[in-house]
PDB file of N, CA and C in Angstrom:
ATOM      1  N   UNK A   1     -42.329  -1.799  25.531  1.00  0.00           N
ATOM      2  CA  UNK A   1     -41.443  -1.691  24.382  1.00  0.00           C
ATOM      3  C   UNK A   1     -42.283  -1.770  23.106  1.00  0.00           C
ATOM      4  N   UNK A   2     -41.772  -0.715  22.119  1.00  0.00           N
ATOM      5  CA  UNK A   2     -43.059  -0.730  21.259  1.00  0.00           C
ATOM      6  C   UNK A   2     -42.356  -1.914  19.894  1.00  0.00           C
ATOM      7  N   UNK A   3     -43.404  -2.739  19.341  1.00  0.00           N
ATOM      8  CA  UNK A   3     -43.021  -3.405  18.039  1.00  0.00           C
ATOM      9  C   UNK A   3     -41.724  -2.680  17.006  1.00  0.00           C
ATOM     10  N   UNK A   4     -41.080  -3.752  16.830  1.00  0.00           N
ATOM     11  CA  UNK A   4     -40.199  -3.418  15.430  1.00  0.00           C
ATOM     12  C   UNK A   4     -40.971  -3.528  14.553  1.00  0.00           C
ATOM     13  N   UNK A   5     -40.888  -2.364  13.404  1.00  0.00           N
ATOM     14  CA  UNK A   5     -41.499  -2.489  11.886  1.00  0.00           C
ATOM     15  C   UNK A   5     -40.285  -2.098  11.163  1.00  0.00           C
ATOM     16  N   UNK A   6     -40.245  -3.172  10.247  1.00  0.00           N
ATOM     17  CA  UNK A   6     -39.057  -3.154   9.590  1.00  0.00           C
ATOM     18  C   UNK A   6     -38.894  -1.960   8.468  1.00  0.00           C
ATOM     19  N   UNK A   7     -38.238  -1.197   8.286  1.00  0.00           N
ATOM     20  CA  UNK A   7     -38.129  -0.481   7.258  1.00  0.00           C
ATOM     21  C   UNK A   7     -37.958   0.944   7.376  1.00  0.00           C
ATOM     22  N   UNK A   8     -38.754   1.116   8.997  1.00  0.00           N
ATOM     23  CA  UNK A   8     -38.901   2.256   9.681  1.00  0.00           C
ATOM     24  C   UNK A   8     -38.143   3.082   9.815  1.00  0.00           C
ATOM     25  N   UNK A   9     -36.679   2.561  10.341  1.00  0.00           N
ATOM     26  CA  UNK A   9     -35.513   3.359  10.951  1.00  0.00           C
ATOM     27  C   UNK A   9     -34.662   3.935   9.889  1.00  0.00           C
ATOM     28  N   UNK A  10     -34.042   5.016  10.498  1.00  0.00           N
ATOM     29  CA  UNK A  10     -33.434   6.075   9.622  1.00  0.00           C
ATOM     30  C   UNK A  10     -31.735   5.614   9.642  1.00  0.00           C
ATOM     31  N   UNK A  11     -31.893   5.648   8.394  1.00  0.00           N
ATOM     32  CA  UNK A  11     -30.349   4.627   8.696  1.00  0.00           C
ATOM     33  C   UNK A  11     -29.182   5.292   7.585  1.00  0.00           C
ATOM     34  N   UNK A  12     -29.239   6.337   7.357  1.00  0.00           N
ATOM     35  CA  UNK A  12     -28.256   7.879   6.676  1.00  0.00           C
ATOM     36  C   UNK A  12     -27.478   7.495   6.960  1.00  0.00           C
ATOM     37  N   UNK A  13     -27.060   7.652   8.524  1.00  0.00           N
ATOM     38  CA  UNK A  13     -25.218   7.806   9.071  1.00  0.00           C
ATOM     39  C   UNK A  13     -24.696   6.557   8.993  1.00  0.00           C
ATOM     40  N   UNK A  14     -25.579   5.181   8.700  1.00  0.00           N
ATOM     41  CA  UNK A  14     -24.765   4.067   8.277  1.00  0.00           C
ATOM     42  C   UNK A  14     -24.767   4.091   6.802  1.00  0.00           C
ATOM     43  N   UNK A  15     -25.002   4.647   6.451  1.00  0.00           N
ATOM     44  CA  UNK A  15     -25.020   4.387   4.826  1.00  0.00           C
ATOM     45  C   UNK A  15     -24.166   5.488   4.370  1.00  0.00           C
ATOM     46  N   UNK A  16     -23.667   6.842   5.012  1.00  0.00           N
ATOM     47  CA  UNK A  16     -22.791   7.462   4.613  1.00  0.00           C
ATOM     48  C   UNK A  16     -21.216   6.860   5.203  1.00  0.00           C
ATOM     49  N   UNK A  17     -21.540   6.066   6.243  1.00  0.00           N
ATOM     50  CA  UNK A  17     -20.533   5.385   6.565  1.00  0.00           C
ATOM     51  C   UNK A  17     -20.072   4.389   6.445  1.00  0.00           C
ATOM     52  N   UNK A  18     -21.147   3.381   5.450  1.00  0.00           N
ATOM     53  CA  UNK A  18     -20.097   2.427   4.891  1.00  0.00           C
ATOM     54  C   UNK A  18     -19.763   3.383   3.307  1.00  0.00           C
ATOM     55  N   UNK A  19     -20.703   4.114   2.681  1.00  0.00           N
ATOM     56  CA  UNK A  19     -20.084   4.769   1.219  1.00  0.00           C
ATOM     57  C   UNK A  19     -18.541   5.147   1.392  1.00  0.00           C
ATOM     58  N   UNK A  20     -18.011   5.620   3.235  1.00  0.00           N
ATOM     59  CA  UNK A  20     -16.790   6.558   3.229  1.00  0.00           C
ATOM     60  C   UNK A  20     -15.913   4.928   3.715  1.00  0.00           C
ATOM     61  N   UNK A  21     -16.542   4.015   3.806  1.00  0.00           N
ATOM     62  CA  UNK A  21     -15.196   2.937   4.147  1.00  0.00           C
ATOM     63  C   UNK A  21     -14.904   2.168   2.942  1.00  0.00           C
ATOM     64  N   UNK A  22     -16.415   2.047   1.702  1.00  0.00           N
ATOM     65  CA  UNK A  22     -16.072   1.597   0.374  1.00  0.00           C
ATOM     66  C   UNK A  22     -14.914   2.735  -0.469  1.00  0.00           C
ATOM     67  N   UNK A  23     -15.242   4.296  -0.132  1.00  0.00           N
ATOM     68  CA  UNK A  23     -14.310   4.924  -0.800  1.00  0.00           C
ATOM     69  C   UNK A  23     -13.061   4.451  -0.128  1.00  0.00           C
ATOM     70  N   UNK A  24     -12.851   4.598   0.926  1.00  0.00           N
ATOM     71  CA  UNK A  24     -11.225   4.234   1.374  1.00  0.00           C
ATOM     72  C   UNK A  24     -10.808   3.219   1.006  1.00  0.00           C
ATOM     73  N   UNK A  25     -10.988   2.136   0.779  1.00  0.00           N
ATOM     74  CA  UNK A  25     -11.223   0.722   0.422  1.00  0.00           C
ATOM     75  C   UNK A  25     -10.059   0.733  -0.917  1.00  0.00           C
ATOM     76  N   UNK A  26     -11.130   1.483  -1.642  1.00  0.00           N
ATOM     77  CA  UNK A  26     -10.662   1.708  -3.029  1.00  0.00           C
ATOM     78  C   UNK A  26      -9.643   2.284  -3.060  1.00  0.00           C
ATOM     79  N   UNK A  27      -9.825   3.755  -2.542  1.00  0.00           N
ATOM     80  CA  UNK A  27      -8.315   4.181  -2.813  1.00  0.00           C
ATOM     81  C   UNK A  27      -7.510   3.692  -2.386  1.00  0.00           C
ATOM     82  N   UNK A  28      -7.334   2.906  -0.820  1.00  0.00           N
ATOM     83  CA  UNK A  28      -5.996   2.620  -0.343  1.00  0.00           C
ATOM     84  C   UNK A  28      -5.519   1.321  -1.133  1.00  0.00           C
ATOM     85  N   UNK A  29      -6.734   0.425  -1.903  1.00  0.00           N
ATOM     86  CA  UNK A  29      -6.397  -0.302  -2.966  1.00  0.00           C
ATOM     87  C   UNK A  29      -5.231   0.118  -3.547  1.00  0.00           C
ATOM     88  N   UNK A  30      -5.765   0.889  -4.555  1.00  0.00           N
ATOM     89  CA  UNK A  30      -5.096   1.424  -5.846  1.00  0.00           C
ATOM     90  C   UNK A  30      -4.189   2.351  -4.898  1.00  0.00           C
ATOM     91  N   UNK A  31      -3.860   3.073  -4.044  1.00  0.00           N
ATOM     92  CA  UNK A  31      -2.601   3.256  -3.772  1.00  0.00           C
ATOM     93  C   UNK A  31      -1.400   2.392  -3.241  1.00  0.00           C
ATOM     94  N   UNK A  32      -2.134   0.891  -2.550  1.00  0.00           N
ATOM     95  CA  UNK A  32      -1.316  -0.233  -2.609  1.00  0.00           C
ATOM     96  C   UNK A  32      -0.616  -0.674  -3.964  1.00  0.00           C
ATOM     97  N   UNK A  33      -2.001  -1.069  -5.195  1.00  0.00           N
ATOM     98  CA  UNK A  33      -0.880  -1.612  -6.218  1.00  0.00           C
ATOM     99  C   UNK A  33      -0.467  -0.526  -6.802  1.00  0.00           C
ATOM    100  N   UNK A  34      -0.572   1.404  -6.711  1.00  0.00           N
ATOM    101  CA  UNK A  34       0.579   1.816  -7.393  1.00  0.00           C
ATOM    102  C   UNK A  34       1.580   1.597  -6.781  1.00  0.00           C
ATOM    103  N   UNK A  35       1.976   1.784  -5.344  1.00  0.00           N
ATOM    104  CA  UNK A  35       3.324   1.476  -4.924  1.00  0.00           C
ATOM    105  C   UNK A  35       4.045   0.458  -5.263  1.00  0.00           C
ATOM    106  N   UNK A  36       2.959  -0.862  -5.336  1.00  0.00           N
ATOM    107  CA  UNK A  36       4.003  -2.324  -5.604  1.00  0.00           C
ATOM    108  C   UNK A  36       4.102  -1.843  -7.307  1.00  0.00           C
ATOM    109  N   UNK A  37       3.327  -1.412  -8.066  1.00  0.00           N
ATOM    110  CA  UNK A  37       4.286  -1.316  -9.415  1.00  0.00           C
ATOM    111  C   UNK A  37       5.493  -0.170  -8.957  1.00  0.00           C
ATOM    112  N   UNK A  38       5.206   0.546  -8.418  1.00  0.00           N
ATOM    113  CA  UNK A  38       6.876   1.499  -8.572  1.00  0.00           C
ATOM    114  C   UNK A  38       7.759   0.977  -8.184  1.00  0.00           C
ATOM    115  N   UNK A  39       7.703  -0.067  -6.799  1.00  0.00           N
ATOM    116  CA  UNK A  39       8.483  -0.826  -6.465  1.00  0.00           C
ATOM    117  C   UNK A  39       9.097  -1.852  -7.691  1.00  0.00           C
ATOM    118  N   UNK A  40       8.297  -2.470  -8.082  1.00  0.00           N
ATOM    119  CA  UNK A  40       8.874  -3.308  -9.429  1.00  0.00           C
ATOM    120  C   UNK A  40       9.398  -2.962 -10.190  1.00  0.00           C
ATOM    121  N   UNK A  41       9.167  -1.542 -11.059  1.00  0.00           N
ATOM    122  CA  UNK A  41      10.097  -0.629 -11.689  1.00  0.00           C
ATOM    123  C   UNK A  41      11.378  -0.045 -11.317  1.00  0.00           C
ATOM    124  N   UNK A  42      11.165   0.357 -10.149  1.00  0.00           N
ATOM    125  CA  UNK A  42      12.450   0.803  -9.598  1.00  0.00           C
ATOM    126  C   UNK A  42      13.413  -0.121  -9.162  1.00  0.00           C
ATOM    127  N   UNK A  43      13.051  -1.054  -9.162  1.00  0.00           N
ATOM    128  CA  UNK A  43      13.645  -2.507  -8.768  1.00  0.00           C
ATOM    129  C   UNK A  43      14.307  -3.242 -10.078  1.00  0.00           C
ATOM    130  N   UNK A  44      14.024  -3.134 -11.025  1.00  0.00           N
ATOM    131  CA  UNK A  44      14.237  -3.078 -12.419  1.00  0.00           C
ATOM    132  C   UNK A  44      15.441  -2.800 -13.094  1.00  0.00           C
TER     133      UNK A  44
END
């Protein structure tokens, strides 16, 4: 088994894959609190 050297490995498809779970993150954020404000408005 050859040595780990740190720094080495190609690590793209985790890094495009947490960028696409921080984007979802966000949006499903902000599409959570727009709904609870429409809810509050319409509730109004």
């Amino acid at each position: 088994m050859a040595k780990h050297k740190h720094g080495e490995m190609d690590i793209t498809a985790q890094e495009k894959t947490f960028d696409a779970f921080i984007r979802f993150t966000k949006w499903g954020t902000a599409l959570v609190i727009g709904v609870l404000i429409f809810l509050a408005l319409a509730n109004a």
